[in-house]
C-alpha atoms as a PDB file:
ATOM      1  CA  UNK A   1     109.641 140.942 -64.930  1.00  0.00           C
ATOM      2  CA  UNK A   2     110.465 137.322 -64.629  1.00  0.00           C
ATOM      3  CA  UNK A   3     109.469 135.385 -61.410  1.00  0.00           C
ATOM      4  CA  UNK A   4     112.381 134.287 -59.561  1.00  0.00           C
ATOM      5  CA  UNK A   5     113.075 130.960 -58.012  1.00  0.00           C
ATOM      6  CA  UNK A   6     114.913 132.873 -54.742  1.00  0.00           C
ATOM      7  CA  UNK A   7     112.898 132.439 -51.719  1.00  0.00           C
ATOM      8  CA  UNK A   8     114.715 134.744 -49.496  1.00  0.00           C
ATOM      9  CA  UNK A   9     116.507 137.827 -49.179  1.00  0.00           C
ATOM     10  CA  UNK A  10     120.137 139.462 -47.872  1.00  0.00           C
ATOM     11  CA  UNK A  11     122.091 142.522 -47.390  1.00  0.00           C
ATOM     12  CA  UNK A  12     123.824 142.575 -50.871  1.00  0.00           C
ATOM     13  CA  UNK A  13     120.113 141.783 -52.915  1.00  0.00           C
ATOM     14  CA  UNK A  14     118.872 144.147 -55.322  1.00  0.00           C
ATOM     15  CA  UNK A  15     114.496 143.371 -55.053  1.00  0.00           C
ATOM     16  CA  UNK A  16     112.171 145.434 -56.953  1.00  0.00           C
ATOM     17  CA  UNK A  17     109.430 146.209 -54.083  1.00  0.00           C
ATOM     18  CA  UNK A  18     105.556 147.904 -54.950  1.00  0.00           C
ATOM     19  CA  UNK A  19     104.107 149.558 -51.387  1.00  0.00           C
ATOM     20  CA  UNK A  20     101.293 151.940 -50.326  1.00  0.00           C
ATOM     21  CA  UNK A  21     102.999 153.876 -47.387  1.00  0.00           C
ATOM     22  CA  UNK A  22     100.154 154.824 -44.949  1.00  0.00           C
ATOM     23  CA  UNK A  23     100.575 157.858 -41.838  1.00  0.00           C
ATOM     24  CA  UNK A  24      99.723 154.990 -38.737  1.00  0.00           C
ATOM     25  CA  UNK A  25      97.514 157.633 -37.051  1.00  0.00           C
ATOM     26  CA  UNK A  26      94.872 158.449 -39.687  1.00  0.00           C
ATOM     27  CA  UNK A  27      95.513 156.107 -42.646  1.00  0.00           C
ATOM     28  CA  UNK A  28      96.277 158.508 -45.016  1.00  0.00           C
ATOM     29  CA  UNK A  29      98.085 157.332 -47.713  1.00  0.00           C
ATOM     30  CA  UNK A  30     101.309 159.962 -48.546  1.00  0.00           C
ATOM     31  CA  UNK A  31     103.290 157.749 -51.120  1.00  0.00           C
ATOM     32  CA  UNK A  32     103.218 154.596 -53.327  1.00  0.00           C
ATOM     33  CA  UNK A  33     104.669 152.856 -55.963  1.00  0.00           C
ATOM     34  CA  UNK A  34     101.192 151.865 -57.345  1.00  0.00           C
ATOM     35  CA  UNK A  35      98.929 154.337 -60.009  1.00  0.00           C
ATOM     36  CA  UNK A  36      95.529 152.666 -58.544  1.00  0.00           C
ATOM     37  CA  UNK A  37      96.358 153.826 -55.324  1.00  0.00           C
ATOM     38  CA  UNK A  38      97.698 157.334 -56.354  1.00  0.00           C
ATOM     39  CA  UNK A  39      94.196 157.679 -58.508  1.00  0.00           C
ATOM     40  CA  UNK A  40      92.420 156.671 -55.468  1.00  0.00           C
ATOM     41  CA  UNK A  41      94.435 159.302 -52.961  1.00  0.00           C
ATOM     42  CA  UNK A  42      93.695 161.908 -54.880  1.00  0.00           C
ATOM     43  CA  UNK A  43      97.607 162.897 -55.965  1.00  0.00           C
ATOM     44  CA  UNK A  44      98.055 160.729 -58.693  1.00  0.00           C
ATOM     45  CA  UNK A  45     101.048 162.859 -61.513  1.00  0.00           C
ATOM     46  CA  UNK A  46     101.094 161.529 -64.879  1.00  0.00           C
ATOM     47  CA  UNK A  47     104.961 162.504 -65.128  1.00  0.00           C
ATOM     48  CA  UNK A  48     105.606 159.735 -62.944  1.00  0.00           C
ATOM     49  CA  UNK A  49     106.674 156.515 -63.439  1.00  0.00           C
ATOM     50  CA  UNK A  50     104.222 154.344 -61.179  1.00  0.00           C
ATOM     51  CA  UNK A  51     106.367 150.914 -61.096  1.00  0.00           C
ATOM     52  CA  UNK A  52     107.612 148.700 -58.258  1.00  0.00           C
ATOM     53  CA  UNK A  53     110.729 150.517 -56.844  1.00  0.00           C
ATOM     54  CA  UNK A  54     113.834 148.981 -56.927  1.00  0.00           C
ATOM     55  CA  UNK A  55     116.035 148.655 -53.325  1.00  0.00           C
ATOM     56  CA  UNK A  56     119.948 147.427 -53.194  1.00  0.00           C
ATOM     57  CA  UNK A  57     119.432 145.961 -49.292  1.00  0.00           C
ATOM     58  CA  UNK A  58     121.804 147.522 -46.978  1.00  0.00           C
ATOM     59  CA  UNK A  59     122.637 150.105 -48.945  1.00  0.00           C
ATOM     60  CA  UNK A  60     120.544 152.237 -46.361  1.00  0.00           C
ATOM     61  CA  UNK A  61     118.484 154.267 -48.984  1.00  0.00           C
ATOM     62  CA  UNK A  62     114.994 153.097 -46.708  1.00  0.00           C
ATOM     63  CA  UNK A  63     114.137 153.628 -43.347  1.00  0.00           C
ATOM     64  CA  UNK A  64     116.068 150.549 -41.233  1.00  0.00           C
ATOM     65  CA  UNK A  65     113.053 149.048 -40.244  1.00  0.00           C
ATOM     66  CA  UNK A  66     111.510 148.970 -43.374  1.00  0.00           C
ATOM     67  CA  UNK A  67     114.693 147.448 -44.768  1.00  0.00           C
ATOM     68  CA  UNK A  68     114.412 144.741 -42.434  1.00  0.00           C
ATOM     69  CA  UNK A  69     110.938 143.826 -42.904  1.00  0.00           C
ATOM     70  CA  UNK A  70     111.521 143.531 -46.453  1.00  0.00           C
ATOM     71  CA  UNK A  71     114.528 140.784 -46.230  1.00  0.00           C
ATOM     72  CA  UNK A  72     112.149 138.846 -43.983  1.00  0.00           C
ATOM     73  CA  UNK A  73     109.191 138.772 -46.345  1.00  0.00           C
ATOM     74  CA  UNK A  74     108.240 136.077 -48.765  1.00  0.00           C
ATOM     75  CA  UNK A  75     108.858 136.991 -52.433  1.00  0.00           C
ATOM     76  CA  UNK A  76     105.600 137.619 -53.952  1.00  0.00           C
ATOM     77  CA  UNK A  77     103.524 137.872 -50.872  1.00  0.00           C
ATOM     78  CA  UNK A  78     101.682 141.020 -49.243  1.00  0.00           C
ATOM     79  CA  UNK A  79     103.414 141.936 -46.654  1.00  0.00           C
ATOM     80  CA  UNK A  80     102.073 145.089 -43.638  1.00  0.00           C
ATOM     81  CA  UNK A  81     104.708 146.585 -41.111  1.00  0.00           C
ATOM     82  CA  UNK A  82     104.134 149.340 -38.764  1.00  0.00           C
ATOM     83  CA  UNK A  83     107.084 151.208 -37.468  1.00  0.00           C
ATOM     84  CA  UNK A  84     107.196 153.992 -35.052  1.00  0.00           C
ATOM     85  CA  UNK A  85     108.334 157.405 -35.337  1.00  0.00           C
ATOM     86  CA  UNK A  86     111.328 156.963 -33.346  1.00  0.00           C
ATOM     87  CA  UNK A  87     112.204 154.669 -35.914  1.00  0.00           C
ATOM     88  CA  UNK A  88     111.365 156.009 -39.027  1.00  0.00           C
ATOM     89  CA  UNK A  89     112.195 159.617 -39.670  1.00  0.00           C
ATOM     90  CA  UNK A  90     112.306 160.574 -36.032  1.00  0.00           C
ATOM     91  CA  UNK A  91     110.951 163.259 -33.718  1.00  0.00           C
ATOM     92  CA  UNK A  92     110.028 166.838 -34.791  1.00  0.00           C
ATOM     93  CA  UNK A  93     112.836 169.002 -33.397  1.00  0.00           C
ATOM     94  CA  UNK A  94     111.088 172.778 -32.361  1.00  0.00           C
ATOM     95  CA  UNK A  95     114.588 174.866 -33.030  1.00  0.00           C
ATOM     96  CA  UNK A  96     113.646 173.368 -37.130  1.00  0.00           C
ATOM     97  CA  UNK A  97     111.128 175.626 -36.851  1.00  0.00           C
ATOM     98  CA  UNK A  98     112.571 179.597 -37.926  1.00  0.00           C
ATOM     99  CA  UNK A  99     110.414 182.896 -39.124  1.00  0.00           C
ATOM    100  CA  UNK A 100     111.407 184.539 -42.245  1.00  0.00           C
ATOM    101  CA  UNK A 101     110.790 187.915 -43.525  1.00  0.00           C
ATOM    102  CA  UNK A 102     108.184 188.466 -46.188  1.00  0.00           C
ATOM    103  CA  UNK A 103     111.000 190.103 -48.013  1.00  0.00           C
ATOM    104  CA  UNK A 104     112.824 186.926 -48.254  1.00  0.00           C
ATOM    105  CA  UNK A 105     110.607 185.478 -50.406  1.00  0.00           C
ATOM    106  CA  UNK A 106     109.890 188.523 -52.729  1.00  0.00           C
ATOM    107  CA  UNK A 107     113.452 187.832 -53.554  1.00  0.00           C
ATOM    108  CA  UNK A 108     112.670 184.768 -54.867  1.00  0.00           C
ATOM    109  CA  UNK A 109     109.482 185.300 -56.353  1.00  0.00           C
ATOM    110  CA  UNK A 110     107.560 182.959 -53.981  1.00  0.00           C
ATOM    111  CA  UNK A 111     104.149 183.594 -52.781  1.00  0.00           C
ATOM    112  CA  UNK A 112     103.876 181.786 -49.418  1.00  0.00           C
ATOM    113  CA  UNK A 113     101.366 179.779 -48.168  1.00  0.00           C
ATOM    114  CA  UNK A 114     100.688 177.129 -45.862  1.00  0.00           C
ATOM    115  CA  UNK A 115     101.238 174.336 -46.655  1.00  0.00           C
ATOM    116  CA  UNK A 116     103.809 174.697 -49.983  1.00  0.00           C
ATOM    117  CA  UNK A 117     107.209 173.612 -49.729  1.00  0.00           C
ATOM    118  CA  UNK A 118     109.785 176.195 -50.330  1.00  0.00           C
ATOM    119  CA  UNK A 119     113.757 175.429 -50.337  1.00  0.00           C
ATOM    120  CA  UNK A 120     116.480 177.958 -48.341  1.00  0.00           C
ATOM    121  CA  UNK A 121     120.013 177.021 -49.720  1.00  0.00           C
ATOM    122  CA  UNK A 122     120.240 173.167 -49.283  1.00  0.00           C
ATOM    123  CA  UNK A 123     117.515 173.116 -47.182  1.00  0.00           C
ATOM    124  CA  UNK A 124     113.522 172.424 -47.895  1.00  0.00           C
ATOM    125  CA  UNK A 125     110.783 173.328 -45.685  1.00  0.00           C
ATOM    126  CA  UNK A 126     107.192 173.701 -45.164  1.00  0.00           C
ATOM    127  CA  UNK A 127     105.164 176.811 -44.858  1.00  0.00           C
ATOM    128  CA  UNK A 128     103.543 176.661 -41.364  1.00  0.00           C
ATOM    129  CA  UNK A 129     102.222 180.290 -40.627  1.00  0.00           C
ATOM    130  CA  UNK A 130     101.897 183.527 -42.808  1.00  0.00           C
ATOM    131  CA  UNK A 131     101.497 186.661 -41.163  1.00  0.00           C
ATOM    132  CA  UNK A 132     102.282 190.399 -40.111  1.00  0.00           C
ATOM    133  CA  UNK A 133     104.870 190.638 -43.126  1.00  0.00           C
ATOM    134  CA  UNK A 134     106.314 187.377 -41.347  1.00  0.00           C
ATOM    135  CA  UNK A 135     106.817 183.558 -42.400  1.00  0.00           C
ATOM    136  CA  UNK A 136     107.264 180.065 -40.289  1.00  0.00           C
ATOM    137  CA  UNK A 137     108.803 177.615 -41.588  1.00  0.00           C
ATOM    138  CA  UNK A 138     109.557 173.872 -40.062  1.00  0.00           C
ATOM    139  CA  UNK A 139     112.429 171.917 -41.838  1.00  0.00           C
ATOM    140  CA  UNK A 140     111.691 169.263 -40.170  1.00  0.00           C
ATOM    141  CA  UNK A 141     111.339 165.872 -42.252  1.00  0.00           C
ATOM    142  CA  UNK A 142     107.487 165.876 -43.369  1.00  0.00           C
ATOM    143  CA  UNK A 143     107.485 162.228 -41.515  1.00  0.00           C
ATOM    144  CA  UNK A 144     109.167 163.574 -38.576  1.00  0.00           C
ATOM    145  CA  UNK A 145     106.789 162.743 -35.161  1.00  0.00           C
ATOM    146  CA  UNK A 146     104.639 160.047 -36.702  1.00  0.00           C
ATOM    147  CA  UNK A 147     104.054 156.721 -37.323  1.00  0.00           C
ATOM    148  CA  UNK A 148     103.807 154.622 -40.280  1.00  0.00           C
ATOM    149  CA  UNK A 149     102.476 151.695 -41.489  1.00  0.00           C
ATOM    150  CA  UNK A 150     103.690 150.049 -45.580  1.00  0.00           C
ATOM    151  CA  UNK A 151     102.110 147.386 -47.070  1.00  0.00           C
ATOM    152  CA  UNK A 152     104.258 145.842 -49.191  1.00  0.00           C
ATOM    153  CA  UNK A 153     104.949 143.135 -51.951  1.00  0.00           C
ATOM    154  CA  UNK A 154     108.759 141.925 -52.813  1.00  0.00           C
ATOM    155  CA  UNK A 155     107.714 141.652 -57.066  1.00  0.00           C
ATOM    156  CA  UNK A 156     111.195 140.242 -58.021  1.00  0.00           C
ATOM    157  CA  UNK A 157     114.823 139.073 -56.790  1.00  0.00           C
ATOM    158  CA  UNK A 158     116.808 140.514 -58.984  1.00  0.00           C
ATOM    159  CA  UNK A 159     119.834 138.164 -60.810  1.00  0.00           C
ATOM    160  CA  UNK A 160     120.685 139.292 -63.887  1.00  0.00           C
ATOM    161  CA  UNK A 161     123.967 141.688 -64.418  1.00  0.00           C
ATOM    162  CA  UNK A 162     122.131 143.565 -67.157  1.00  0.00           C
ATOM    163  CA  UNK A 163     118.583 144.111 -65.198  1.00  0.00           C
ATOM    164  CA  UNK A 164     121.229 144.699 -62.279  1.00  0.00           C
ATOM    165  CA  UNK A 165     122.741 147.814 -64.181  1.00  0.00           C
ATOM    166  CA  UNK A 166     119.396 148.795 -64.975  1.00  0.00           C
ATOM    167  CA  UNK A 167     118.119 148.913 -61.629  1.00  0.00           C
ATOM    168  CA  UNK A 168     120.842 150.564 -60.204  1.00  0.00           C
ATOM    169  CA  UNK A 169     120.900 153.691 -62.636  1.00  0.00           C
ATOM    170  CA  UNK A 170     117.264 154.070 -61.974  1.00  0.00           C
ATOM    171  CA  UNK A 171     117.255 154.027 -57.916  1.00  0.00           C
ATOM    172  CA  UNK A 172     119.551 156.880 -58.376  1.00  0.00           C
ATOM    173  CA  UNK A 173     117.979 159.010 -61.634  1.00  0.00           C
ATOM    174  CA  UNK A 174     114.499 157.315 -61.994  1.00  0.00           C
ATOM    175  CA  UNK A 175     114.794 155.844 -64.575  1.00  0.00           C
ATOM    176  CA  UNK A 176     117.051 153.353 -66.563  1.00  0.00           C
ATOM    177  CA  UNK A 177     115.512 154.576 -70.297  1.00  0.00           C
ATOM    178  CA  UNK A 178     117.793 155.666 -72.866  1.00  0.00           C
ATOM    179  CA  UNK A 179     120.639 154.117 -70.957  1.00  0.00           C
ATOM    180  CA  UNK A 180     122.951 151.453 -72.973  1.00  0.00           C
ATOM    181  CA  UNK A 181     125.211 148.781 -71.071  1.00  0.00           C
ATOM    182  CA  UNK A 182     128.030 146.431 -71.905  1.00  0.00           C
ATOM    183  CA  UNK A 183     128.860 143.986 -69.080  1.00  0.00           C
ATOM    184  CA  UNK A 184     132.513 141.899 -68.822  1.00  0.00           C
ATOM    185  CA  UNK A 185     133.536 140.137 -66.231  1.00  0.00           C
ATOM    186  CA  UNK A 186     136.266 142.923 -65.277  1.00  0.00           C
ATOM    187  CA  UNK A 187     134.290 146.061 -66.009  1.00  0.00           C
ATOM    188  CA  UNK A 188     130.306 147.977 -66.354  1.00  0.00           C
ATOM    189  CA  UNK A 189     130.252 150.604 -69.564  1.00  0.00           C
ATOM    190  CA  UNK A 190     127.175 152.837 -69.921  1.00  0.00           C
ATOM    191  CA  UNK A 191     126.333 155.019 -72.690  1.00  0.00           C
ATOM    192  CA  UNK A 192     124.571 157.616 -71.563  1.00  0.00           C
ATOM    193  CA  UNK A 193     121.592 159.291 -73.025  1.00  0.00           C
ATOM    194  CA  UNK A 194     121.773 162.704 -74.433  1.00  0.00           C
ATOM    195  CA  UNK A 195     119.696 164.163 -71.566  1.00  0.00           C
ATOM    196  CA  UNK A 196     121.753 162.928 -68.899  1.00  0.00           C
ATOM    197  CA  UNK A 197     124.777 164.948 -70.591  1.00  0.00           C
ATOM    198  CA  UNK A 198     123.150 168.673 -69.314  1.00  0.00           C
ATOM    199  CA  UNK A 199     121.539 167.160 -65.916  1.00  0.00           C
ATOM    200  CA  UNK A 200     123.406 168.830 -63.155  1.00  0.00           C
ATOM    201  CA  UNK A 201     121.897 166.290 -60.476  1.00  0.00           C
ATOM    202  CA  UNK A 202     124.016 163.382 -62.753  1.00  0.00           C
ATOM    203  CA  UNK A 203     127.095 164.665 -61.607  1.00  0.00           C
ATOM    204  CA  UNK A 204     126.503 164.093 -58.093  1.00  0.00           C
ATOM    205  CA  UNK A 205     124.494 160.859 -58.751  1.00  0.00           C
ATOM    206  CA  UNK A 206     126.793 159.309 -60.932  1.00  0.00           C
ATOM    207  CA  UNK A 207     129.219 158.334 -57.854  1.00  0.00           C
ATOM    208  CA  UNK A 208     126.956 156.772 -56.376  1.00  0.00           C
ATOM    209  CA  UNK A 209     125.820 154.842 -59.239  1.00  0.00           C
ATOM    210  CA  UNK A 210     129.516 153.979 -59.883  1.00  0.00           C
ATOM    211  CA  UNK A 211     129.405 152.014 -55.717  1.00  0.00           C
ATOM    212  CA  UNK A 212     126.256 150.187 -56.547  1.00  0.00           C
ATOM    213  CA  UNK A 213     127.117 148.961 -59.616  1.00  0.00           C
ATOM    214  CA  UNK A 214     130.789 147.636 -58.780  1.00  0.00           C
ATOM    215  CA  UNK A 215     128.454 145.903 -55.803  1.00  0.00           C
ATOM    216  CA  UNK A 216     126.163 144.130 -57.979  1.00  0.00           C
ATOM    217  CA  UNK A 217     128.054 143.022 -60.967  1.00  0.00           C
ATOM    218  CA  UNK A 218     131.413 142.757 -59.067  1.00  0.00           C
ATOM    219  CA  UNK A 219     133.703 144.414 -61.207  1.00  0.00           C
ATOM    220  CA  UNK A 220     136.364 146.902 -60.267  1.00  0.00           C
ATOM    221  CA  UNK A 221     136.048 149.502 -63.106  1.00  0.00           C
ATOM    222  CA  UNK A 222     133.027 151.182 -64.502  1.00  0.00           C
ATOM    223  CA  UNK A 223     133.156 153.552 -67.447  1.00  0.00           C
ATOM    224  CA  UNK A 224     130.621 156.043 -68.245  1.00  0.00           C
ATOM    225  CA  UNK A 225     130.472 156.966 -72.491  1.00  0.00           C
ATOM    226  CA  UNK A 226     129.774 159.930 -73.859  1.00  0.00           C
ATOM    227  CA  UNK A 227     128.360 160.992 -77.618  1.00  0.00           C
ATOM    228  CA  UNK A 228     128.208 164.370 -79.062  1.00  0.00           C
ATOM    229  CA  UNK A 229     126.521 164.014 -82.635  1.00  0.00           C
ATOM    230  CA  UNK A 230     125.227 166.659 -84.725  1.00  0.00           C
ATOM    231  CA  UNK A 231     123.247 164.271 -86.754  1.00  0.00           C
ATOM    232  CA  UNK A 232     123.804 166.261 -89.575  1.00  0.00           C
ATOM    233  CA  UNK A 233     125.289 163.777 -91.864  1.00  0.00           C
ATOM    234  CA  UNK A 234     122.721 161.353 -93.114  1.00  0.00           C
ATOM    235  CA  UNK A 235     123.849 157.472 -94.077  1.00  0.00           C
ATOM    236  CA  UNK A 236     123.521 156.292 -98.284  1.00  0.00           C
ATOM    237  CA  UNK A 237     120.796 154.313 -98.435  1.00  0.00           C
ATOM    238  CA  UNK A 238     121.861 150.603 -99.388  1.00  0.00           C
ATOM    239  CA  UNK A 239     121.652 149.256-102.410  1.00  0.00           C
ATOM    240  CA  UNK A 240     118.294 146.556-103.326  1.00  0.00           C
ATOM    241  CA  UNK A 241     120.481 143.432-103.989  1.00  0.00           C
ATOM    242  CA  UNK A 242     117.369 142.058-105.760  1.00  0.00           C
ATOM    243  CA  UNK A 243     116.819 144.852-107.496  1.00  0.00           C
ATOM    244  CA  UNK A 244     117.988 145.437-111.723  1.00  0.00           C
ATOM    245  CA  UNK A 245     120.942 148.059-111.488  1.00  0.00           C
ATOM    246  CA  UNK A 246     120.451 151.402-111.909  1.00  0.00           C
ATOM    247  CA  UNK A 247     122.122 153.659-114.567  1.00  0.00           C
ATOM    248  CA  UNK A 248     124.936 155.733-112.738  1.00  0.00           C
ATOM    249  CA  UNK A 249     123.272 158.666-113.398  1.00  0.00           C
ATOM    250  CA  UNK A 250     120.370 159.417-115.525  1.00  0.00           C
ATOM    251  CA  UNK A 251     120.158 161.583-117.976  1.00  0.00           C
ATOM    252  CA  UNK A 252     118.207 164.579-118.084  1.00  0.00           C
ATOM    253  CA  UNK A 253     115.496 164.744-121.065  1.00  0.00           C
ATOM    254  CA  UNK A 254     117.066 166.790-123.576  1.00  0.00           C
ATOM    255  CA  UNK A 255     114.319 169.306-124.941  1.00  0.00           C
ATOM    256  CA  UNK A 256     113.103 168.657-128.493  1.00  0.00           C
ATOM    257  CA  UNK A 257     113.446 171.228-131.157  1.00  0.00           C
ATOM    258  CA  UNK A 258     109.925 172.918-131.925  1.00  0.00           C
ATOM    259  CA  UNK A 259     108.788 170.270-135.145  1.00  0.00           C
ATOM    260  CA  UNK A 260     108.364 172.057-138.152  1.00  0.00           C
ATOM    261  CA  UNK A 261     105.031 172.517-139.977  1.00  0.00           C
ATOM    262  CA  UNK A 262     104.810 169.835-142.618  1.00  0.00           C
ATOM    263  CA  UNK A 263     104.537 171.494-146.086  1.00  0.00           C
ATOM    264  CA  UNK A 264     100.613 170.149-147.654  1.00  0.00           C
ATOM    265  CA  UNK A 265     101.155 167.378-149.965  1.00  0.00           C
ATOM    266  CA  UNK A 266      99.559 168.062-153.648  1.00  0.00           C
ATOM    267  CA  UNK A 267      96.547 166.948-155.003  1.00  0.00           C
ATOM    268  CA  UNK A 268      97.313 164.177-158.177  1.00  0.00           C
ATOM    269  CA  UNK A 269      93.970 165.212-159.401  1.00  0.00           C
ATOM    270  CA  UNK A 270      94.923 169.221-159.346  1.00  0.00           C
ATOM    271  CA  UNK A 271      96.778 170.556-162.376  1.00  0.00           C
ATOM    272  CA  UNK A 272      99.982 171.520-160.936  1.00  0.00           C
ATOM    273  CA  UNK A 273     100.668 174.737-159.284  1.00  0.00           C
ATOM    274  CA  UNK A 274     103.467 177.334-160.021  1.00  0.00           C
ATOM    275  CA  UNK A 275     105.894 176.736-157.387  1.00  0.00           C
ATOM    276  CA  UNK A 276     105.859 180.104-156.556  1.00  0.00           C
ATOM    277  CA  UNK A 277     103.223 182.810-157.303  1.00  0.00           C
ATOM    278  CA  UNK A 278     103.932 185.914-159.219  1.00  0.00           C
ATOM    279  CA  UNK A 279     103.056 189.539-157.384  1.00  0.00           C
ATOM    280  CA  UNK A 280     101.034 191.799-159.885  1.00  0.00           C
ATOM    281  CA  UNK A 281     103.448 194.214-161.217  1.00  0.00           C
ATOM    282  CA  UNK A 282     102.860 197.941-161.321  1.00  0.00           C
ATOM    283  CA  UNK A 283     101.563 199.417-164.510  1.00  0.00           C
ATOM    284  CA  UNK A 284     103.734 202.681-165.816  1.00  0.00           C
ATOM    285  CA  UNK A 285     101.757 205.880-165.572  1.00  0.00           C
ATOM    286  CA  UNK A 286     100.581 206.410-169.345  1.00  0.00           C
ATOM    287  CA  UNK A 287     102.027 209.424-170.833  1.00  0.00           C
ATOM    288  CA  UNK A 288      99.988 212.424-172.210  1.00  0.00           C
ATOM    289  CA  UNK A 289      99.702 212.979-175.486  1.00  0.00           C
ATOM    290  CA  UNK A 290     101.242 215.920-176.923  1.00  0.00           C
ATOM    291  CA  UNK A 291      99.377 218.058-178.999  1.00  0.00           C
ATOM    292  CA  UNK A 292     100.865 218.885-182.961  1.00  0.00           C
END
């Protein structure tokens, strides 16, 4: 990514931010945008995409405080904030605490333990307690109760309408790849990729995409294109224009009649042969004698 000559940052910026996200009480780290750090946690997943995450300010998709502190940093310097619970993802709340029967989860082929996250309708907990044919569960936010502390570096301010697009489409999907886009100063198209055409979280995403991007390019309409290709028919390869032309078609070797055995010549020193020779005929049975 480029290095921008912005110095600071507004409400209305898209930045692309890398952070290590630290619980205030312990210092254990529970997310980051950084592979070094996930190796060194101990939860690094090689399905994700480790890269510095990118943040439309005031579009309220981070904590408040966070956003704050970010607008007020220096591009390209570390920057540490702590902010408290109250302020962050708030305090734990005991009625998001309910017990489930065993049963429950049979249903749903889940083996509970503590500790694994398990999802109730459009709601995802944590396994607290197992027990007595009985399970707790707190939905409360994971984050809920504590404090936190990010360290934090603003990588890039973000300016151009195409690495705009980009950025949008992945804050909402997580990623931008496969995605195609044609900017005008009156409308946004994107081609979508073929797997984004059977992913059933794109149809909720998409609206939001379709907000952020009017935001940042400032356009009223944005398209999204669809293509359904069997791939079936192949293009003619074209023509060598350097190349000697070819024969419309070639011909197919025609098979060559089995050569006949060449009769021996004569020998000018042999007498000459009969041209054909005579079988030995049959002698006649003599005939007896008769007596006088």
């Amino acid at each position: 990514m480029a290095a921008t000559k912005k110095e600071s940052m507004s409400k209305g910026d898209l930045v692309y931010v890398d952070y290590d996200a630290y619980l205030a009480d312990n210092d254990k780290l529970f997310d980051t945008t950084m592979a070094e750090s996930a190796k060194d946690a101990g939860f690094f997943d090689e399905n994700f995409d480790y890269s510095p995450m990118p943040v439309l300010l005031g579009a309220g998709s981070l904590f408040e405080a966070f956003e704050t502190a970010i607008e007020k940093a220096a591009v390209g310097k570390e920057t540490e904030v702590r902010i408290a619970s109250a302020d962050a993802a708030g305090a734990r709340d005991p009625k998001l605490v309910e017990t489930y029967l065993m049963k429950e989860f049979h249903k749903q082929d889940i083996n509970p333990y503590p500790g694994v996250e398990v999802q109730f309708g459009n709601r995802r907990g944590t396994v607290m307690y197992v027990g007595a044919g009985r399970v707790k569960v707190d939905f409360n936010n994971p984050l809920a109760g504590k404090d936190l502390v990010y360290k934090f570096t603003v990588r890039e301010v973000i300016e151009d309408k195409m690495e705009k697009a980009k950025a949008v489409v992945k804050m909402s999907v997580g990623t931008s790849d496969g995605f195609e886009f044609t900017i005008t100063d009156e409308k946004v198209s994107v081609l979508l990729p073929e797997l984004m055409k059977f992913n059933q979280n794109w149809q909720i995403a998409r609206f939001k995409v379709v907000s952020d991007l009017r935001n940042v390019a400032d356009v009223d309409t944005v398209e999204f294109i669809e293509v359904w290709s069997s791939g079936e028919k192949k293009a003619k390869p074209e023509a060598d224009a350097d190349a000697e032309p070819a024969a419309e078609a070639e011909e197919k070797p025609k098979k060559k009649a089995p050569a006949k055995k060449a009769k021996p010549e004569a020998d000018a020193d042999a007498e000459p042969a009969a041209e054909a020779e005579e079988k030995p005929k049959k002698k006649a049975p003599a005939k007896k004698k008769t007596e006088e």
